[in-house]
N, C-alpha and C. Protein backbone atom coordinates (compact mmCIF):
# COMPACT_ATOMS: atom_id res chain seq x y z
N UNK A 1 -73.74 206.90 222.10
CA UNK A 1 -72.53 206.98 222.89
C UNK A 1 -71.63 208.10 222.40
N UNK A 2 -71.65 208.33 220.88
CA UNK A 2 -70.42 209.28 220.43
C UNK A 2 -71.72 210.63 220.80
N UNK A 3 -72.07 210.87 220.72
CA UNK A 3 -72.85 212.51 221.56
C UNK A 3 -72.36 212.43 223.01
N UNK A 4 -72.76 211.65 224.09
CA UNK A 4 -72.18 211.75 225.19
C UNK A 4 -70.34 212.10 225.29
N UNK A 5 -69.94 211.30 224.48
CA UNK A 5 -68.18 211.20 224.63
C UNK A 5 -68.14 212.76 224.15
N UNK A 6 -68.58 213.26 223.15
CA UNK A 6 -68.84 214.85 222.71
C UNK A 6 -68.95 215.80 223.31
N UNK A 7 -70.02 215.66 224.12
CA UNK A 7 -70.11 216.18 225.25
C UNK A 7 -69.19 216.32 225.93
N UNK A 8 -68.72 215.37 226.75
CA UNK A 8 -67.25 215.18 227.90
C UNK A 8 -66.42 216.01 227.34
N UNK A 9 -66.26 215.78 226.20
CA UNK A 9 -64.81 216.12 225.21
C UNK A 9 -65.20 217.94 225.00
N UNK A 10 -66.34 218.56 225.03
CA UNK A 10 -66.57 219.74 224.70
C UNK A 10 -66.40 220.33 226.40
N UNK A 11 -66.66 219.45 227.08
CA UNK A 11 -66.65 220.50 228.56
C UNK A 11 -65.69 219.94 229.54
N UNK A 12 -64.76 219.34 229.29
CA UNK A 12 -63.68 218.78 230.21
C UNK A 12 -63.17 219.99 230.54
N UNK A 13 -62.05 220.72 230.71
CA UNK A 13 -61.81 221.69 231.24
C UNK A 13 -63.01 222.68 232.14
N UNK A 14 -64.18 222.70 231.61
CA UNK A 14 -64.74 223.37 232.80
C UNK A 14 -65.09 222.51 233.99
N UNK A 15 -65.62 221.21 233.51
CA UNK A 15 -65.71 219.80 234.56
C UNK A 15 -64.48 219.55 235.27
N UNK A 16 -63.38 220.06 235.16
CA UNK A 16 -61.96 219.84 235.89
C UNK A 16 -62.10 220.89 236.51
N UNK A 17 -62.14 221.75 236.19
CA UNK A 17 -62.12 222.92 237.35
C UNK A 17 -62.91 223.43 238.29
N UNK A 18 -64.34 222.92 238.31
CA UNK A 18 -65.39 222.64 239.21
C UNK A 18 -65.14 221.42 239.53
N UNK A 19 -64.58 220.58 239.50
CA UNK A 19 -63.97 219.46 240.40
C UNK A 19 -62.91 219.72 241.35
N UNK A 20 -61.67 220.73 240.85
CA UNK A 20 -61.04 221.31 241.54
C UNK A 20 -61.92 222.34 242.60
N UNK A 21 -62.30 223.21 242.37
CA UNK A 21 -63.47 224.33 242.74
C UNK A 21 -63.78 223.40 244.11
N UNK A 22 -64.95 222.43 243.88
CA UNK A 22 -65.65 221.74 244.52
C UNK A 22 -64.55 220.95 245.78
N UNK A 23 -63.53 220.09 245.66
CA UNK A 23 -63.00 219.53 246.21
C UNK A 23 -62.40 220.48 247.68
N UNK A 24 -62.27 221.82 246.83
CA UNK A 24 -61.30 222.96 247.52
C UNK A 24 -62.25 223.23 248.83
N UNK A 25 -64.20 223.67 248.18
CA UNK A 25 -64.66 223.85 249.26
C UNK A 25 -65.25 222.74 250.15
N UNK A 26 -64.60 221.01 249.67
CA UNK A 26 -65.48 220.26 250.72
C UNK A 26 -64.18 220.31 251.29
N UNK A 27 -62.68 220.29 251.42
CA UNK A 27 -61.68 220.51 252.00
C UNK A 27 -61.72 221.52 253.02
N UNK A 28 -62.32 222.66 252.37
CA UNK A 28 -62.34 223.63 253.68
C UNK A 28 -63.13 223.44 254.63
N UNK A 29 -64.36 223.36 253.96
CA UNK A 29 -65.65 223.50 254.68
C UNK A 29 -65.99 221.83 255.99
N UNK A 30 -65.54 220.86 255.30
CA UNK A 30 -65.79 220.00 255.98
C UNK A 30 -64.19 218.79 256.09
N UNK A 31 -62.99 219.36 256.86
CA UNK A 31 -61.91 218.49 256.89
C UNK A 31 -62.02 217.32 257.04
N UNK A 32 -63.10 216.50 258.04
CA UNK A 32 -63.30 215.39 258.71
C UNK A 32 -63.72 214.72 257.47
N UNK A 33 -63.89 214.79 256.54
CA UNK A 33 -64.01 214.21 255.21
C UNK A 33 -63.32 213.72 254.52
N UNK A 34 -62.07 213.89 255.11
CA UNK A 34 -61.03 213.33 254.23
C UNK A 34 -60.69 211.84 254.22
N UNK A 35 -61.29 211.08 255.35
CA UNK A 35 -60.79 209.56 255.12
C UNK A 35 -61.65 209.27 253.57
N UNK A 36 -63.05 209.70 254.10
CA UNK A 36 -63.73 209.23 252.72
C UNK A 36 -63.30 209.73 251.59
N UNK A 37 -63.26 210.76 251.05
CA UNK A 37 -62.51 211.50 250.01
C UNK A 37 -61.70 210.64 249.81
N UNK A 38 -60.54 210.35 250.81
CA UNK A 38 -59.75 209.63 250.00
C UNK A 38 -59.57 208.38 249.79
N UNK A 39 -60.74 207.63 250.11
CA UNK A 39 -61.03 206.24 249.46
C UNK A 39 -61.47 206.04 248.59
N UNK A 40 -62.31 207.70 247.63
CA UNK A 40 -62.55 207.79 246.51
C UNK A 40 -61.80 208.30 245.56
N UNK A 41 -60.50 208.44 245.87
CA UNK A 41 -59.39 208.97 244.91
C UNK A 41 -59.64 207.36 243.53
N UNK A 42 -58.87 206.72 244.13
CA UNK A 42 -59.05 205.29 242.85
C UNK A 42 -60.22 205.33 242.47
N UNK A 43 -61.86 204.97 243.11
CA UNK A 43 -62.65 204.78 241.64
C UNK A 43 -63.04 206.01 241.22
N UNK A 44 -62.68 207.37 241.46
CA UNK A 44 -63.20 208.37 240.99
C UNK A 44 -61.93 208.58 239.44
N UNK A 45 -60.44 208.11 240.60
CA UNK A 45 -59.47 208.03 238.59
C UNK A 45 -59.73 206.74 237.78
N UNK A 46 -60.85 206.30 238.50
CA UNK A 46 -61.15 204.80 237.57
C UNK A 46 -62.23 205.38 236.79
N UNK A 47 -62.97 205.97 237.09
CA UNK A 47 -64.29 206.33 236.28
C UNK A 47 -63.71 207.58 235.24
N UNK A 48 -62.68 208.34 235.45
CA UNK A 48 -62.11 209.23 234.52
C UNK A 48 -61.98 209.17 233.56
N UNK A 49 -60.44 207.66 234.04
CA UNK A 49 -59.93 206.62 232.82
C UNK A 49 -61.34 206.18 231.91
N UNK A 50 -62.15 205.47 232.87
CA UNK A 50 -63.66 204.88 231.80
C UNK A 50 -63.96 206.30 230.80
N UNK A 51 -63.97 206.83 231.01
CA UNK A 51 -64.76 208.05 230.37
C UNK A 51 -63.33 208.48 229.43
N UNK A 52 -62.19 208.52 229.57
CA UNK A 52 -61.05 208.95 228.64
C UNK A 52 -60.98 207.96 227.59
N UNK A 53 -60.91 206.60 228.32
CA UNK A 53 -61.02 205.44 227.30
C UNK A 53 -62.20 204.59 226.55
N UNK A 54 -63.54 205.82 227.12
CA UNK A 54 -64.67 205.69 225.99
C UNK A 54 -64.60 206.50 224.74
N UNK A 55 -63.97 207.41 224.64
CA UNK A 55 -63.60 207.87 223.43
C UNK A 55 -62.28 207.26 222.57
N UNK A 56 -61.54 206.06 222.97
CA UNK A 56 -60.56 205.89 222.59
C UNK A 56 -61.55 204.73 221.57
N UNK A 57 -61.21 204.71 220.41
CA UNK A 57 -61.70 203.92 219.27
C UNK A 57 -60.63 201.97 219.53
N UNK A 58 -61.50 201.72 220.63
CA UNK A 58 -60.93 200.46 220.90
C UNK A 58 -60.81 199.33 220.16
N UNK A 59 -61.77 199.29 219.30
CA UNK A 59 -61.61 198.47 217.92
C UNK A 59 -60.94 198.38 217.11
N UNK A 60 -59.91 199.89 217.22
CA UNK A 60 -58.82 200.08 216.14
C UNK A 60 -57.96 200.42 216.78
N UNK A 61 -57.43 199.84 218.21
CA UNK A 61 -56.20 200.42 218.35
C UNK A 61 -55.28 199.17 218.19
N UNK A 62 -55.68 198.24 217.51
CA UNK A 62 -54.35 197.37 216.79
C UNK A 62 -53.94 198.72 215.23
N UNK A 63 -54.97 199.17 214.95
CA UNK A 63 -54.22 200.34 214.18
C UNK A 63 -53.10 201.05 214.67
N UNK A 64 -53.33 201.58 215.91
CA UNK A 64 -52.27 202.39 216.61
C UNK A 64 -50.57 201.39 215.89
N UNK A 65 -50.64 200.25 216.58
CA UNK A 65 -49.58 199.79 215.93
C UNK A 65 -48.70 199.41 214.75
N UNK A 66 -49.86 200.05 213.98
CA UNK A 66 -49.44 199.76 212.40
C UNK A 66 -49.29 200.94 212.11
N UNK A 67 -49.43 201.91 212.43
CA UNK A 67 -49.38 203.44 212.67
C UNK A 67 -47.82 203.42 212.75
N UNK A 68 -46.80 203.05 212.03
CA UNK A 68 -45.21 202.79 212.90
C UNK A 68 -45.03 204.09 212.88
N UNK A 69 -45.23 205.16 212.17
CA UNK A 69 -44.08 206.51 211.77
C UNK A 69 -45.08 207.43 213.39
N UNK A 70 -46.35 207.50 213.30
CA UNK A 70 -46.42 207.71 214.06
C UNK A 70 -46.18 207.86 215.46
N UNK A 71 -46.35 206.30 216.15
CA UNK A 71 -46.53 205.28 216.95
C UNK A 71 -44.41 205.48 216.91
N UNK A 72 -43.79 205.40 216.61
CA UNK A 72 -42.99 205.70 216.81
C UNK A 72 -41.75 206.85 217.26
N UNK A 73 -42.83 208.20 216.74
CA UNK A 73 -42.18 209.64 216.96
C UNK A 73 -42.48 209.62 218.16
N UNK A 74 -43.97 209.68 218.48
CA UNK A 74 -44.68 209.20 220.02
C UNK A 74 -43.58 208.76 221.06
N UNK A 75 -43.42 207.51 220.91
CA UNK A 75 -42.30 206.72 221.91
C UNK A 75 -41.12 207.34 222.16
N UNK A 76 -40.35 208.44 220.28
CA UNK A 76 -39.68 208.67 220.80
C UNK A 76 -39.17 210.09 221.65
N UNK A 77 -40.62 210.01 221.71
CA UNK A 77 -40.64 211.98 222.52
C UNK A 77 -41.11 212.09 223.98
N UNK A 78 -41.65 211.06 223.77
CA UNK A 78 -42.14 210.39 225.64
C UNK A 78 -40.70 209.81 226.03
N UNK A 79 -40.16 208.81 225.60
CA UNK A 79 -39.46 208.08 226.86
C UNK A 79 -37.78 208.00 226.14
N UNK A 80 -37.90 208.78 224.80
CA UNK A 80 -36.22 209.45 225.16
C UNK A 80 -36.12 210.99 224.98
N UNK A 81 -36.88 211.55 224.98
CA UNK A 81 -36.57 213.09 224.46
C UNK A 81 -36.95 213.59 225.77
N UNK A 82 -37.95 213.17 226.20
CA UNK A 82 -38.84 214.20 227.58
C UNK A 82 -37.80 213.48 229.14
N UNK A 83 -37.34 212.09 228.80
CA UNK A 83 -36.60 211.83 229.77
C UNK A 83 -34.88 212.85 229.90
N UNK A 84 -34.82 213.09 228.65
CA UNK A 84 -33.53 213.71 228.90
C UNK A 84 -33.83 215.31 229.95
N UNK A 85 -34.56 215.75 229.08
CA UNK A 85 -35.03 216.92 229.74
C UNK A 85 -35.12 217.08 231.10
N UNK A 86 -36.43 215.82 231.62
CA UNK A 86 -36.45 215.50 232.93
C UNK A 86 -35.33 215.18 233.87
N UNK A 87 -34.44 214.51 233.31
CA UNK A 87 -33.01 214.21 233.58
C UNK A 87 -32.31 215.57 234.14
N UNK A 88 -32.73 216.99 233.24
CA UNK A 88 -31.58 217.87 233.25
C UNK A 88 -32.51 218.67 234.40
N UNK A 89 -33.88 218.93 234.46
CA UNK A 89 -34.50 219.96 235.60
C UNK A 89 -34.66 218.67 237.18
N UNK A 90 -34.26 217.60 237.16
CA UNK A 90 -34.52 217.05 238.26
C UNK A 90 -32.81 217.38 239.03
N UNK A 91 -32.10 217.70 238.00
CA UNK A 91 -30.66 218.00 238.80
C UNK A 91 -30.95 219.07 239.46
N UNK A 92 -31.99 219.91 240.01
CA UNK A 92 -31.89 220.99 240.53
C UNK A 92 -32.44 220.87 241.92
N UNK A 93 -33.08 219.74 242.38
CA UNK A 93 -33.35 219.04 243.40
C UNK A 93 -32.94 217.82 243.54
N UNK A 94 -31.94 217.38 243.01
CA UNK A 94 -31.22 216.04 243.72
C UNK A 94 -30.77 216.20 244.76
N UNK A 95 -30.65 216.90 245.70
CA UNK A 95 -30.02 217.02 246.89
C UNK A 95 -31.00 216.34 248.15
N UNK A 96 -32.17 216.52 247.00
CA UNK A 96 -33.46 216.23 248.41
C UNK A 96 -34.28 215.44 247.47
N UNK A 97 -33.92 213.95 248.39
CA UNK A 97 -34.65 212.76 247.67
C UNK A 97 -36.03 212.88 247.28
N UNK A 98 -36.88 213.23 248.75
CA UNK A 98 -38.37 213.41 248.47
C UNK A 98 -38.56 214.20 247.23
N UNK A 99 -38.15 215.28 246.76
CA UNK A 99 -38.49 215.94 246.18
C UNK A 99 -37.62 215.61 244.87
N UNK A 100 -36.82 215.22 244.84
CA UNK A 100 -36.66 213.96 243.65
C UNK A 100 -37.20 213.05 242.68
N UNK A 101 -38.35 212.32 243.58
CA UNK A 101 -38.61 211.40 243.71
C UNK A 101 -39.95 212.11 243.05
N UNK A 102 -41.13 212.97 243.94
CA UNK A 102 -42.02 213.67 243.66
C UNK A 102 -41.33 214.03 241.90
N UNK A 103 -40.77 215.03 241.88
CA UNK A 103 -40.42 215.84 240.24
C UNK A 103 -40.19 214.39 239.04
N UNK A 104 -39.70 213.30 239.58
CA UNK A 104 -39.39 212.14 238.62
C UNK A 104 -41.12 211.53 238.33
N UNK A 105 -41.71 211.36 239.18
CA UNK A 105 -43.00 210.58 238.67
C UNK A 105 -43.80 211.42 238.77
N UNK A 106 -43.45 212.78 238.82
CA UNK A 106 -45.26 214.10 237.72
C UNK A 106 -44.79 214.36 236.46
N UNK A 107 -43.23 214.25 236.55
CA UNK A 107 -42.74 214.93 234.88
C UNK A 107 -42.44 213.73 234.27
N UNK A 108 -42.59 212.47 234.47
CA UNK A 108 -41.87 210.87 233.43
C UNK A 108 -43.25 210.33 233.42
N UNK A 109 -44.16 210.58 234.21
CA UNK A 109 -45.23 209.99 234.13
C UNK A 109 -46.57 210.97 234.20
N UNK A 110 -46.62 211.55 232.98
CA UNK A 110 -47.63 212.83 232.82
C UNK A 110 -48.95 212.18 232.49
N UNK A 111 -50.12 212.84 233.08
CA UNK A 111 -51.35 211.96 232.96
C UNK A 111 -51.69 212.44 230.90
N UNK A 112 -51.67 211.05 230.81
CA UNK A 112 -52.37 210.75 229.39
C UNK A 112 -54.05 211.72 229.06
N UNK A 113 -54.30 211.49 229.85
CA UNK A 113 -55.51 212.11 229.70
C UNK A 113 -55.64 213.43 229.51
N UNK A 114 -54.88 214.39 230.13
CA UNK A 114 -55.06 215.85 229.90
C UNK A 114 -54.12 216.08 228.66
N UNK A 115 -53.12 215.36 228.44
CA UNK A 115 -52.73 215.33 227.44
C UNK A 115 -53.76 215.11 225.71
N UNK A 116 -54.40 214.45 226.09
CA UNK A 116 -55.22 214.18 224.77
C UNK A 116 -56.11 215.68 224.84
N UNK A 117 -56.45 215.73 225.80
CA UNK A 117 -57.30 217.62 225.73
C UNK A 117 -56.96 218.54 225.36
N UNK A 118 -55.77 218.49 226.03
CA UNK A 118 -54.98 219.83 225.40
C UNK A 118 -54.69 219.82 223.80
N UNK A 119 -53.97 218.40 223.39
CA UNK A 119 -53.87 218.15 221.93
C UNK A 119 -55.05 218.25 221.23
N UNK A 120 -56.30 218.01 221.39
CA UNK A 120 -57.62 218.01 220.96
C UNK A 120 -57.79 220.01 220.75
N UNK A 121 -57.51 220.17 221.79
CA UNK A 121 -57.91 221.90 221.62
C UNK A 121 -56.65 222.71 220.63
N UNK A 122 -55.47 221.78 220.91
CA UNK A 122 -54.49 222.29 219.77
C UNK A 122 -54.70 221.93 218.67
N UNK A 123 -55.75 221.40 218.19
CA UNK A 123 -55.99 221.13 216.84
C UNK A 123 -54.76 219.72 216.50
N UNK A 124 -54.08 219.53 217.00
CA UNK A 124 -53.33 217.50 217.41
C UNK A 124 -54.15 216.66 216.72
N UNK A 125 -53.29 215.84 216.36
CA UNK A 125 -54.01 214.34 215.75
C UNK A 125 -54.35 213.61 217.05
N UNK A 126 -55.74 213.79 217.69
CA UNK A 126 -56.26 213.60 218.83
C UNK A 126 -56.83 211.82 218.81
N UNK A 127 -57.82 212.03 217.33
CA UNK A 127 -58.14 210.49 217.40
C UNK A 127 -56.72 209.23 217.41
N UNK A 128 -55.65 209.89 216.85
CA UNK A 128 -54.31 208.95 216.56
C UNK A 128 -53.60 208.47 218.04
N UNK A 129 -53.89 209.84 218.95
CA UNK A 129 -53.22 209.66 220.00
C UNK A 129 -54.09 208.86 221.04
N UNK A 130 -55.77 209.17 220.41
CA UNK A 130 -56.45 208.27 221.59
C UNK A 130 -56.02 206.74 221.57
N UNK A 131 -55.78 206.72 220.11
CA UNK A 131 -55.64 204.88 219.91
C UNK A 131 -54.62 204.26 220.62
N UNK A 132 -53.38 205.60 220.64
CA UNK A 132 -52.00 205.40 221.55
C UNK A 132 -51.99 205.10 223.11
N UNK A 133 -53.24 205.04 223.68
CA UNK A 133 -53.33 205.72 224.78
C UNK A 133 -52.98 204.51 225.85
N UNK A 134 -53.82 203.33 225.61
CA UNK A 134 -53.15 201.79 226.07
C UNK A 134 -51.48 201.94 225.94
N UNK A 135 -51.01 202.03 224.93
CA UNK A 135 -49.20 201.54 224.44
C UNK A 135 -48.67 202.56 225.36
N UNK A 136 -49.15 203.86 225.40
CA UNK A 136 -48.15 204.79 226.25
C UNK A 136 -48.45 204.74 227.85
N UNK A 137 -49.68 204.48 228.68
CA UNK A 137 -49.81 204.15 229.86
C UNK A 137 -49.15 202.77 230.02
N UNK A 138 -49.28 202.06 229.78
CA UNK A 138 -48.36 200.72 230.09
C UNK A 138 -46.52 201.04 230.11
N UNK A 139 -46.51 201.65 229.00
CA UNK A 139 -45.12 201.95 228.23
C UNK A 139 -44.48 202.45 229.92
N UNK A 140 -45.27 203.73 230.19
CA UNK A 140 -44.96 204.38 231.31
C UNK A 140 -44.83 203.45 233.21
N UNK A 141 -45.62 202.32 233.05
CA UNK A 141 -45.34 201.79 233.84
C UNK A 141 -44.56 201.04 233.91
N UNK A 142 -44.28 200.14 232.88
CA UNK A 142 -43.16 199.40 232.66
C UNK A 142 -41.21 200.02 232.65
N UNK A 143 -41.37 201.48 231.97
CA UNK A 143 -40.36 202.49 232.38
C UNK A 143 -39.89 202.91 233.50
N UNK A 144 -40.73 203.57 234.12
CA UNK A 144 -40.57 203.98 235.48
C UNK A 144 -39.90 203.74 236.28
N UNK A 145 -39.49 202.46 236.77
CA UNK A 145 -38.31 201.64 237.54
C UNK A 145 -37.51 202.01 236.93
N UNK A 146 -36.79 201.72 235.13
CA UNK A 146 -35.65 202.07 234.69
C UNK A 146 -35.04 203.27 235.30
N UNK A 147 -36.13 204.33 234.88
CA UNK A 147 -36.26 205.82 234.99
C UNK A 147 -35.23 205.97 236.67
N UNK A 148 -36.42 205.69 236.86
CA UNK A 148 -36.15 206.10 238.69
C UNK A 148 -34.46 205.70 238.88
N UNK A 149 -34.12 204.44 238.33
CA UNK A 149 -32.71 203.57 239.27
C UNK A 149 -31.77 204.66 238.26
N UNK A 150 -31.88 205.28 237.08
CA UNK A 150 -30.75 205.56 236.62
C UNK A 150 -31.17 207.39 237.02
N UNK A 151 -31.75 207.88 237.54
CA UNK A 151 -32.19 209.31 237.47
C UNK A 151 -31.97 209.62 238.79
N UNK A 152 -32.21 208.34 239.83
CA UNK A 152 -32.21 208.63 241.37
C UNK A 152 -31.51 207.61 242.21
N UNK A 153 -31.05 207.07 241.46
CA UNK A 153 -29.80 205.41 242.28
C UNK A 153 -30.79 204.56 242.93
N UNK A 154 -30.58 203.22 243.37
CA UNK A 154 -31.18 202.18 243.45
C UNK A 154 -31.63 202.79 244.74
N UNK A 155 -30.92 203.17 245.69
CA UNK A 155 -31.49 203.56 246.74
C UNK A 155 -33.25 204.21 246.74
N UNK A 156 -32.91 205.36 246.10
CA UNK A 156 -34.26 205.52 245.92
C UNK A 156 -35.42 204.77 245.34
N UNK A 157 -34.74 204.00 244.83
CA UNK A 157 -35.70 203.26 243.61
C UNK A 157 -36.28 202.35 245.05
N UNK A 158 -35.07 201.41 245.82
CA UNK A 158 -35.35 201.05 246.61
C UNK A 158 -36.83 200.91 247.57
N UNK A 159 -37.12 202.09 247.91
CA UNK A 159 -38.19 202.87 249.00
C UNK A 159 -39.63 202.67 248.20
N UNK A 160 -39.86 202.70 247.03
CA UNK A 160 -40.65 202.36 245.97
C UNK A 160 -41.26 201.39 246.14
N UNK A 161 -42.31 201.03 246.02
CA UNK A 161 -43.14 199.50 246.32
C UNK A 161 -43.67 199.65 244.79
N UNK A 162 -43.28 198.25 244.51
CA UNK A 162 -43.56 198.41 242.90
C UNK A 162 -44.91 197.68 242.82
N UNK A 163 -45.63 197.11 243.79
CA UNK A 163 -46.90 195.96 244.06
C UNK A 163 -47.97 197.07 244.01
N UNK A 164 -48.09 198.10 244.42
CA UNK A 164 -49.11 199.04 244.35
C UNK A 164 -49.21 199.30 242.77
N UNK A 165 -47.78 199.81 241.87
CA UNK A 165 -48.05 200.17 240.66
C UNK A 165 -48.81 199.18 239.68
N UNK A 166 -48.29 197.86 240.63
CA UNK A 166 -49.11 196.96 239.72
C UNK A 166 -50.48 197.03 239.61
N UNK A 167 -50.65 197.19 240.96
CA UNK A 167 -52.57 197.20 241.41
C UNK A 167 -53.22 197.87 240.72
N UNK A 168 -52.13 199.84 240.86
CA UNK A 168 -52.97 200.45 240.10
C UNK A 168 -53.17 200.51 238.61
N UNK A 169 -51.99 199.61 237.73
CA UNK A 169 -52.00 199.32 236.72
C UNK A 169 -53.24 198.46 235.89
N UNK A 170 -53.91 197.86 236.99
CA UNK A 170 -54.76 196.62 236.61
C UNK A 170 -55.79 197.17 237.11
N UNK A 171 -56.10 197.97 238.12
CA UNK A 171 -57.70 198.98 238.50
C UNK A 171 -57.56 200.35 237.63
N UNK A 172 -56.61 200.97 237.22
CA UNK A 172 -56.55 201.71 236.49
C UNK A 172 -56.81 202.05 234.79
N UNK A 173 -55.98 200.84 234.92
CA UNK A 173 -55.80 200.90 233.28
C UNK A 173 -56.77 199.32 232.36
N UNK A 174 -56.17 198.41 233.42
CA UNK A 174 -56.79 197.16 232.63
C UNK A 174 -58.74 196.82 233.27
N UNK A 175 -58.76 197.56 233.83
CA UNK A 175 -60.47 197.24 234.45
C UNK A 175 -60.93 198.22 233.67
N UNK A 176 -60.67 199.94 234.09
CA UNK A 176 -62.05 200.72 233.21
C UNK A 176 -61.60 200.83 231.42
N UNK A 177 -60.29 200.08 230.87
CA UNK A 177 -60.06 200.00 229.18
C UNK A 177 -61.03 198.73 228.88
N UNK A 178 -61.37 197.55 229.84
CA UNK A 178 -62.04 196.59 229.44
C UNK A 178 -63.65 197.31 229.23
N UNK A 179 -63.74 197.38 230.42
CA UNK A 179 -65.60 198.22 231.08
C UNK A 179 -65.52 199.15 229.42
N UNK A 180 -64.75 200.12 229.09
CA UNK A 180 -65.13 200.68 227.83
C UNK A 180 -65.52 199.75 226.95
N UNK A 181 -64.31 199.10 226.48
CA UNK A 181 -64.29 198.26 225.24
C UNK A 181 -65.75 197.32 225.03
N UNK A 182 -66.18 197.00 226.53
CA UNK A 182 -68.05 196.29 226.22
C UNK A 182 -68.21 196.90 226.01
N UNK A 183 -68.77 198.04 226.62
CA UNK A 183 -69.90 199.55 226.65
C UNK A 183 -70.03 199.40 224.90
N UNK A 184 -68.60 199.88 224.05
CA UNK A 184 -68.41 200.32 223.06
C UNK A 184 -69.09 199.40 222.20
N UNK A 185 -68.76 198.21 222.46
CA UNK A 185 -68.97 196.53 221.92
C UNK A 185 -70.85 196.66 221.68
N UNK A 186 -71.57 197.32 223.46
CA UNK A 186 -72.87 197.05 223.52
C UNK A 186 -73.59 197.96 222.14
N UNK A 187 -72.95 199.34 222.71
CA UNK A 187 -73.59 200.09 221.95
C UNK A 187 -73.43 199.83 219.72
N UNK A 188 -72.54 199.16 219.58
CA UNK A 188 -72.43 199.12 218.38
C UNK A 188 -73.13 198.08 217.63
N UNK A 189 -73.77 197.01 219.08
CA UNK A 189 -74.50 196.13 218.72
C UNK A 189 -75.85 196.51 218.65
N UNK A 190 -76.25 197.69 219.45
CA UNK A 190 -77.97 198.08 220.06
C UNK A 190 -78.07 199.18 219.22
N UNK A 191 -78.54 199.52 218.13
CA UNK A 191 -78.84 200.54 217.51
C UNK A 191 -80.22 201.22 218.51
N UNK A 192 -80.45 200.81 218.84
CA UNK A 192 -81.70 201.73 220.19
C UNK A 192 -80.51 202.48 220.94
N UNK A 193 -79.21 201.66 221.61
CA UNK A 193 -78.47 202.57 222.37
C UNK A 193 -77.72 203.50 221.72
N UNK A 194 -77.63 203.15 219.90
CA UNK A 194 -76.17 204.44 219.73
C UNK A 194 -77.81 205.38 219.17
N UNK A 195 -78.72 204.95 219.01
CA UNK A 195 -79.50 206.23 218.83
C UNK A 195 -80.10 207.32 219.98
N UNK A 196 -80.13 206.74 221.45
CA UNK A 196 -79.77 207.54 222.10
C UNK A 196 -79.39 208.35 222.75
N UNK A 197 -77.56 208.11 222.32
CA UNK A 197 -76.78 208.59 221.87
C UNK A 197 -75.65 208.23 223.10
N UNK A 198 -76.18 207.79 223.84
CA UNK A 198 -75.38 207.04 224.76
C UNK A 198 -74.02 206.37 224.57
């Protein structure tokens, strides 16, 4: 399994951009595609997550929490340092809710995952942050409402259906972190499977 995750982890960026690449020409080439396409948006970010959170060392991320100095700078650069910021470039479109609304949940809620890549290629404490990776996706869903009512007034918050975040919270995050955590479980039990590297 750790050769495969190796793999992923050595060619993600070119696999993202021939995903981009690819998407661009079934978009052009074939529009009428799009209902399906986009019924594969969720398990295609479900199988991502599986594959982000097969490298996350699931056995030790009760470490993550004992990790405090860490596990703590973390929290406080995500959800008070990056919110202020966000706070100060979303004043430049408050005038126009949609686009409010859009700039509040790409910049308060940045995908975890490209994040660990980029830190991985910056030479980042990558394995520390994989362990983080449960505490800060949750962290971020559970925030988000705050975020939104004090960044964009209840009104906006309002328009928000918070029943979807749940859904995707639990197909997202709590289905493909479980699906890893066996996989990880199988392979550590089957020495036939971690020798094929699966």
């Amino acid at each position: 399994m750790r050769s495969a995750v190796q793999w992923w982890d050595r060619r993600q960026v070119p696999l993202y951009i021939s995903a981009i690449l690819l998407g661009a020409v079934v978009g052009l080439l074939a529009p009428g595609s799009a209902a399906v396409t986009e019924a594969l948006i969720t398990p295609v970010l479900a199988l991502l997550l599986f594959a982000t959170f097969l490298a996350v060392p699931t056995a030790q991320i009760g470490r993550a929490f004992r990790d405090v100095r860490f596990l703590g700078i973390l929290v406080a650069l995500n959800f008070f340092v990056v919110p202020l910021v966000v706070y100060g470039l979303s004043r430049l479109v408050a005038h126009d809710e949609a686009l409010l609304l859009g700039v509040l949940l790409v910049l308060l809620c940045p995908c975890v995952d490209y994040v660990i890549v980029f830190s991985g290629l910056a030479g980042g404490a990558r394995d520390r942050l994989l362990a983080a990776v449960p505490v800060l996706m949750v962290a971020q869903i559970v925030l988000l409402p705050v975020y939104l009512w004090l960044f964009a007034g209840s009104a906006t918050l309002a328009i928000v259906e918070l029943g979807p975040f749940a859904w995707a919270a639990f197909t997202l995050i709590v289905i493909p972190l479980a699906a890893a955590t066996v996989v990880q479980r199988l392979a550590r039990g089957n020495p036939a499977l971690r020798s094929t590297g699966v």
